[in-house]
Each structure stands twice: as structure tokens, then as C-alpha cells.
Protein backbone atom coordinates (compact mmCIF):
# COMPACT_ATOMS: atom_id res chain seq x y z
CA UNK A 1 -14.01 -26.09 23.86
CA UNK A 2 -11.44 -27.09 21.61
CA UNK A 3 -8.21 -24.91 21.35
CA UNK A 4 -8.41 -21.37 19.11
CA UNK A 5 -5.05 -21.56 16.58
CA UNK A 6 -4.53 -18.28 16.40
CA UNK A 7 -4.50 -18.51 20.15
CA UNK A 8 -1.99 -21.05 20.25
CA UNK A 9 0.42 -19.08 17.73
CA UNK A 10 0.00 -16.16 19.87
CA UNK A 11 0.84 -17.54 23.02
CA UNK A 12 4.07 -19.39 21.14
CA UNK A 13 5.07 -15.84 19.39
CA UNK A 14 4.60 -14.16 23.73
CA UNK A 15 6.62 -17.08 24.77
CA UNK A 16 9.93 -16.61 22.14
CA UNK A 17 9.69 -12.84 23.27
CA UNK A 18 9.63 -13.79 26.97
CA UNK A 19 12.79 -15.95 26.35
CA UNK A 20 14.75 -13.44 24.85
CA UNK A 21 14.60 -14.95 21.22
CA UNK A 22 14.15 -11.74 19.55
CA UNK A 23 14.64 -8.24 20.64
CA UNK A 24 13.56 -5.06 19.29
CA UNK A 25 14.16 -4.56 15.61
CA UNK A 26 14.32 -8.32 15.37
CA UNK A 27 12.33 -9.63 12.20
CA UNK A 28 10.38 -12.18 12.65
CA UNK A 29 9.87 -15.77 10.75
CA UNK A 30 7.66 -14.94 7.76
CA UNK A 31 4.28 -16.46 7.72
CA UNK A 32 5.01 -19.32 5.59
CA UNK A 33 8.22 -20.62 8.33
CA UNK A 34 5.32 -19.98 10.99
CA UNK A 35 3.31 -22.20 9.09
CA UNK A 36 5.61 -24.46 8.54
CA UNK A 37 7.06 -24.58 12.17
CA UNK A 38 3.82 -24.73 13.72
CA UNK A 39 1.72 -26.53 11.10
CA UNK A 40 -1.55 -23.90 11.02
CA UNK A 41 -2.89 -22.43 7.76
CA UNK A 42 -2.01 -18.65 6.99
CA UNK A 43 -5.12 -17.39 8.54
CA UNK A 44 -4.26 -18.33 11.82
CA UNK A 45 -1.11 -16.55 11.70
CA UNK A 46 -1.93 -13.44 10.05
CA UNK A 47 -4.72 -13.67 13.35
CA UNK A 48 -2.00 -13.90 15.38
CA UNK A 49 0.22 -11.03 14.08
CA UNK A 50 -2.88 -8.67 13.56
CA UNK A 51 -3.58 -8.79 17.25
CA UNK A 52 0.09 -8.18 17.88
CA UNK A 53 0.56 -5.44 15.85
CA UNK A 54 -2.79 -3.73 17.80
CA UNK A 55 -0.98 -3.78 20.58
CA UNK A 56 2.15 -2.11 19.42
CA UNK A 57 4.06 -5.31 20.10
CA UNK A 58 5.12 -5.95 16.34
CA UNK A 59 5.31 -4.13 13.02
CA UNK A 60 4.56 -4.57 9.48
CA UNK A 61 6.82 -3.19 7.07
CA UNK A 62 5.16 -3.49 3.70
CA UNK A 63 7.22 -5.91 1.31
CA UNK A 64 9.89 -6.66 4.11
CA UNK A 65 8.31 -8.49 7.07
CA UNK A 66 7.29 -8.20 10.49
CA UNK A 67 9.64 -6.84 13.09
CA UNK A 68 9.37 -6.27 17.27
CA UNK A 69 8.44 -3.13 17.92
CA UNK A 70 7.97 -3.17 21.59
CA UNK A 71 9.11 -5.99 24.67
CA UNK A 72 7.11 -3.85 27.67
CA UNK A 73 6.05 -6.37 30.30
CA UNK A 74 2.59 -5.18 30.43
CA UNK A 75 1.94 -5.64 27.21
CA UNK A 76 3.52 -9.14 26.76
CA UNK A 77 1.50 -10.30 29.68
CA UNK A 78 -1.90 -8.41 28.32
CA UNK A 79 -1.09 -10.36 25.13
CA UNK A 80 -0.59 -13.70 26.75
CA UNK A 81 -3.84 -13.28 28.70
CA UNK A 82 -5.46 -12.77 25.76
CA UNK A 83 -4.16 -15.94 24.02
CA UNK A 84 -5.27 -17.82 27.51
CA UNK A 85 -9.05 -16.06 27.49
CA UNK A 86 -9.57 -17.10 23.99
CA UNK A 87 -8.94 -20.90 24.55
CA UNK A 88 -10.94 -21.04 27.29
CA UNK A 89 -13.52 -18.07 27.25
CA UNK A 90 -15.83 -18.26 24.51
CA UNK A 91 -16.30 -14.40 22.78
CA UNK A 92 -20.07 -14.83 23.46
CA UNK A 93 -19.99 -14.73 26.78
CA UNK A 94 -17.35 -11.93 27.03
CA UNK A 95 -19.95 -9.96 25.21
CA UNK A 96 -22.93 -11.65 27.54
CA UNK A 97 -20.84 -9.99 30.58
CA UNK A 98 -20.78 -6.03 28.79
CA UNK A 99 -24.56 -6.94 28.28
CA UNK A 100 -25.00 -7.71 32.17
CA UNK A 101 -22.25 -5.16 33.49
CA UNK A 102 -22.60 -2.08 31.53
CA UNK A 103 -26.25 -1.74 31.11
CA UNK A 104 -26.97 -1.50 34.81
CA UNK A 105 -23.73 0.71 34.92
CA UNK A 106 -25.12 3.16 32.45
CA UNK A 107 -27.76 3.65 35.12
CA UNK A 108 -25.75 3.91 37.60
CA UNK A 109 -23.69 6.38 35.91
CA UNK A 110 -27.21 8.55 35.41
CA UNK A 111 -27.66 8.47 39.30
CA UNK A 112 -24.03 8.71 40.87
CA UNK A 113 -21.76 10.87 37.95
CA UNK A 114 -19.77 13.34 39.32
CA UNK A 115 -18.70 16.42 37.25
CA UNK A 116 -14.99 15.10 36.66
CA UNK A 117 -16.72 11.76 35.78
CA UNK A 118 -19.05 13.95 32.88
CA UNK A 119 -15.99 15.95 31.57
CA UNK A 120 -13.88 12.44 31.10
CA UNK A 121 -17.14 11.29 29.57
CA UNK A 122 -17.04 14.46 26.95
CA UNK A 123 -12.91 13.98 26.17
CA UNK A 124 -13.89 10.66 25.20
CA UNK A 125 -16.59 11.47 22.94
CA UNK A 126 -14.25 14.42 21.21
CA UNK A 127 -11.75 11.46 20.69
CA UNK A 128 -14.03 9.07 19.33
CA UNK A 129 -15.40 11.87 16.76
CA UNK A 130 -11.76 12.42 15.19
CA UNK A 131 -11.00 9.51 14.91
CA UNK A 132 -14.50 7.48 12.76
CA UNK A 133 -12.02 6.89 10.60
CA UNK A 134 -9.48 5.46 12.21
CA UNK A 135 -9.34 1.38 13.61
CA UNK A 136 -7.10 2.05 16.27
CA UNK A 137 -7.85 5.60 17.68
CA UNK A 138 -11.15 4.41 17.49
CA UNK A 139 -10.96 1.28 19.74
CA UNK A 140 -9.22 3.40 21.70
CA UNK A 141 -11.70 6.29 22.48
CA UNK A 142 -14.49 3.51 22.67
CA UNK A 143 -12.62 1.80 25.28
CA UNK A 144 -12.33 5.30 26.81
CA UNK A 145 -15.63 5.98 26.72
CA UNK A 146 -17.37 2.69 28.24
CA UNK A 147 -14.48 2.92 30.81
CA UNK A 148 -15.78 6.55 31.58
CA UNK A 149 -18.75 4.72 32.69
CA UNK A 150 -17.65 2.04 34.30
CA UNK A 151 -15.81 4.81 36.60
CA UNK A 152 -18.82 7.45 36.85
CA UNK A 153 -21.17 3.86 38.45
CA UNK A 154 -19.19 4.54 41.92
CA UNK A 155 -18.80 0.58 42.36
CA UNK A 156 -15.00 0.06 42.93
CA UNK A 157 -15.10 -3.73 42.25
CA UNK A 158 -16.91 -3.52 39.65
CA UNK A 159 -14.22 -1.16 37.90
CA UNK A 160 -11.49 -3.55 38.67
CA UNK A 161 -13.40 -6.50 37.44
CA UNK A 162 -14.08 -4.42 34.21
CA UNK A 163 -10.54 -3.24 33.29
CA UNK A 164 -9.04 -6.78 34.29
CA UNK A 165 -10.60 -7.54 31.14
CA UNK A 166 -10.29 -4.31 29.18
CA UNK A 167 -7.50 -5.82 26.70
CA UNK A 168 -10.07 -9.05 26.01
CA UNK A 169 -12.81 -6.39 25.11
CA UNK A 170 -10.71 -4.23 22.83
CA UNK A 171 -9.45 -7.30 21.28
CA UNK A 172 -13.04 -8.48 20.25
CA UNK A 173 -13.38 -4.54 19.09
CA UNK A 174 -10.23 -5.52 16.74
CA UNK A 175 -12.06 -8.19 15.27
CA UNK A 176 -15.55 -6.65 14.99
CA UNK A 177 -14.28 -3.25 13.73
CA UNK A 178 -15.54 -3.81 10.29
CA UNK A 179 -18.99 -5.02 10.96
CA UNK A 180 -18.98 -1.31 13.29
CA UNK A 181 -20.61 1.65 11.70
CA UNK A 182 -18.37 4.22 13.27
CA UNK A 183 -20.83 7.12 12.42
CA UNK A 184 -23.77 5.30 14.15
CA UNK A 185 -21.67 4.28 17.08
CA UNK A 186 -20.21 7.68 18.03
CA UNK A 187 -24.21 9.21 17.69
CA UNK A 188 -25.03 6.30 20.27
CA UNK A 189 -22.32 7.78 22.78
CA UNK A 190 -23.33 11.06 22.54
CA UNK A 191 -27.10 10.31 23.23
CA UNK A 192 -26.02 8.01 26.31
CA UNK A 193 -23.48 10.51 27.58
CA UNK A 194 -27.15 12.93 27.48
CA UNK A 195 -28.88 10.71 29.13
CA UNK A 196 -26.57 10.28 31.89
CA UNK A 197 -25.91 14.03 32.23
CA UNK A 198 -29.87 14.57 32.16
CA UNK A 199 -29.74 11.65 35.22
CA UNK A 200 -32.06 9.44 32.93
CA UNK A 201 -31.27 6.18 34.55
CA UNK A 202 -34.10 3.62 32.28
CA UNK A 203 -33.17 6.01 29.51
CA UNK A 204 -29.72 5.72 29.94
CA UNK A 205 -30.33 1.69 30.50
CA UNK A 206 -32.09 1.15 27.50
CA UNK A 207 -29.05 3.55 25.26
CA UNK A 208 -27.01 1.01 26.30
CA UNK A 209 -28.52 -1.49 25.11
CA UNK A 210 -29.49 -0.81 21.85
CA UNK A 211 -26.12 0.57 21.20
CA UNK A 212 -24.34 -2.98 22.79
CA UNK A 213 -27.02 -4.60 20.68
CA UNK A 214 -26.37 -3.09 17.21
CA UNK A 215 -22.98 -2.70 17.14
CA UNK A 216 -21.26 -5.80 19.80
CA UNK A 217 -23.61 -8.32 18.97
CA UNK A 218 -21.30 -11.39 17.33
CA UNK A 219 -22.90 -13.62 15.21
CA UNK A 220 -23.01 -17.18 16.00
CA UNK A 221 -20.46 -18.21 13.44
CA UNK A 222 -17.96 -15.52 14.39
């Protein structure tokens, strides 16, 4: 699989952090010196800086530039992951893994969810409603909510193995957000949440996936 540019700007834009070449409140090159230092169209950087900015790493400042925001660790490694996943992970079969995992986990959740695992499940839900209109609360409280599952399936492994690639999945969310219909997606938690409460597991199984189905699906050309 050949080499995503965005990916490659990303990882060089981790790297200058890492090395100390700009701090917080630094500004960074504008996106015509990025193109012109790393020879990529303006697509691939704008990419680049759109999936820094989700993270709270950088900042646009309209009509002045982009500066750092934020030099945690975490998030400088989550970042460089990323850029490493997508040059070697194609997004389909990210999404072919929530297919496999979450499904089976949604019936899981339907047989095994404790009380503490159903109220986690409802502050989610609450989260996602106020915020239909909002990219990144949004990601945010979906992440929350499939998470909530992942949790409430009572398979320790299969949580770890699920949030070790929690940033890759929100990242695709980032990038799908405007194909989503927030509306429809929320409805689509609150009926699996029901089903799980109701401990429908092939009910529950089948919520899933319809809901992974109509709004994670990525087109072959994305």
C-alpha cells in the first residue's frame, strides 16, 4: 500500500514537536512553506492540520495561522500512531474490525451489563443528544458510547484491544462526520442502549449492525 501524504506530513509536523522545534504558542509554517518544504499539494496539509487541531494539538486562528496549542506526550504519541496506522492499515479494515468486534459485543453487553455499565451507557447518550450539532462533542460522546459497550461485554482483552485503537476510530469519525446524520445516529444509540437494557442479545446484534452499516460504512473511494 503505497504511503498516505497526509500521513507523512503528520508524522513530520509529531516529529518537529518531539524535537523541541516549536513550543506552545509557536506558529507554525503556513501551508504554502509546508508545501513547499515537503513538496505535497494543499490538501494533504490542510489533512494533516485538521487531524491536529481534533486533537487539541494545534490551533487555527482565523486570518493569522496555525499555532501549538498543546505538547502532552499522550497526545503526540496518539497522533504519531495515527500517522503510522494510516500508512499501513487500510480504513476498510479498521471499520471491518468494529463490524467483527462490536456486533458480538452489543450482545454481549445484552447478556453481561451491569447497572454502573447501563448508567455510563445513559451519560453517554445525554452527551451525544447535546451535542448533534457539534463535530467534536459529538465524536466524543460516540466514542463514549461504543466504549460503554465495549466495557458492559465483560471481556477484558477485548477492551484493551478496543481502546488501543480508540484514537484510529475517532479519527475515521473526523473524516466521516459529514456523511453522519447526527439525528439518525443518536436514535440508533438509544434503541441499542434498549435493547441491551431489555437483555435482547440478536436484537441488540442486529442494532448494531444496521447502525455500523448506515452510518461507518466508507465508500470504496474514500
Amino acid at each position: 500500500m503505497s504511503k498516505k501524504i497526509s500521513a507523512t506530513v503528520t508524522e513530520y509536523i509529531v516529529q518537529q514537536l518531539k524535537n523541541g522545534r516549536y513550543k506552545i504558542g509557536d506558529k507554525l509554517p503556513s501551508e504554502r512553506e509546508f508545501m513547499e518544504l515537503l513538496h505535497v499539494g494543499r490538501s494533504s496539509i490542510r489533512e494533516s492540520l485538521n487531524t491536529l487541531e481534533d486533537m487539541g494539538i494545534v490551533e487555527k486562528r482565523m486570518g493569522i495561522g496555525v499555532f501549538v496549542k498543546q505538547l502532552k506526550v499522550n497526545q503526540l504519541a496518539d497522533a504519531y500512531v495515527i500517522a503510522s496506522l494510516l500508512d499501513n492499515i487500510c480504513l476498510t479494515e479498521m471499520m471491518d474490525f468494529r463490524f467483527i468486534l462490536e456486533v458480538e459485543m452489543a450482545g454481549r453487553a445484552a447478556c453481561f451489563a451491569s447497572k454502573q455499565d447501563l448508567i455510563k451507557m445513559e451519560e453517554a447518550i445525554y452527551l451525544h443528544r447535546e451535542a448533534i450539532d457539534q463535530k467534536t462533542s459529538f465524536i466524543k460522546a460516540d466514542e463514549l458510547f461504543h466504549q460503554s459497550i465495549i466495557v458492559a461485554s465483560n471481556n477484558h482483552i477485548i477492551k484493551q484491544a478496543y481502546q488501543s485503537l480508540s484514537e484510529l476510530v475517532q479519527h475515521t469519525l473526523r473524516q466521516k462526520w459529514k456523511t453522519v446524520d447526527s439525528v439518525k445516529c443518536f436514535e440508533d444509540h438509544v434503541k441499542i442502549y434498549e435493547a441491551i437494557k431489555t437483555h435482547q442479545e440478536i436484537n441488540a446484534k442486529q442494532m448494531m449492525m444496521e447502525h455500523l452499516h448506515a452510518h461507518w460504512t466508507i465508500p470504496s473511494n474514500f
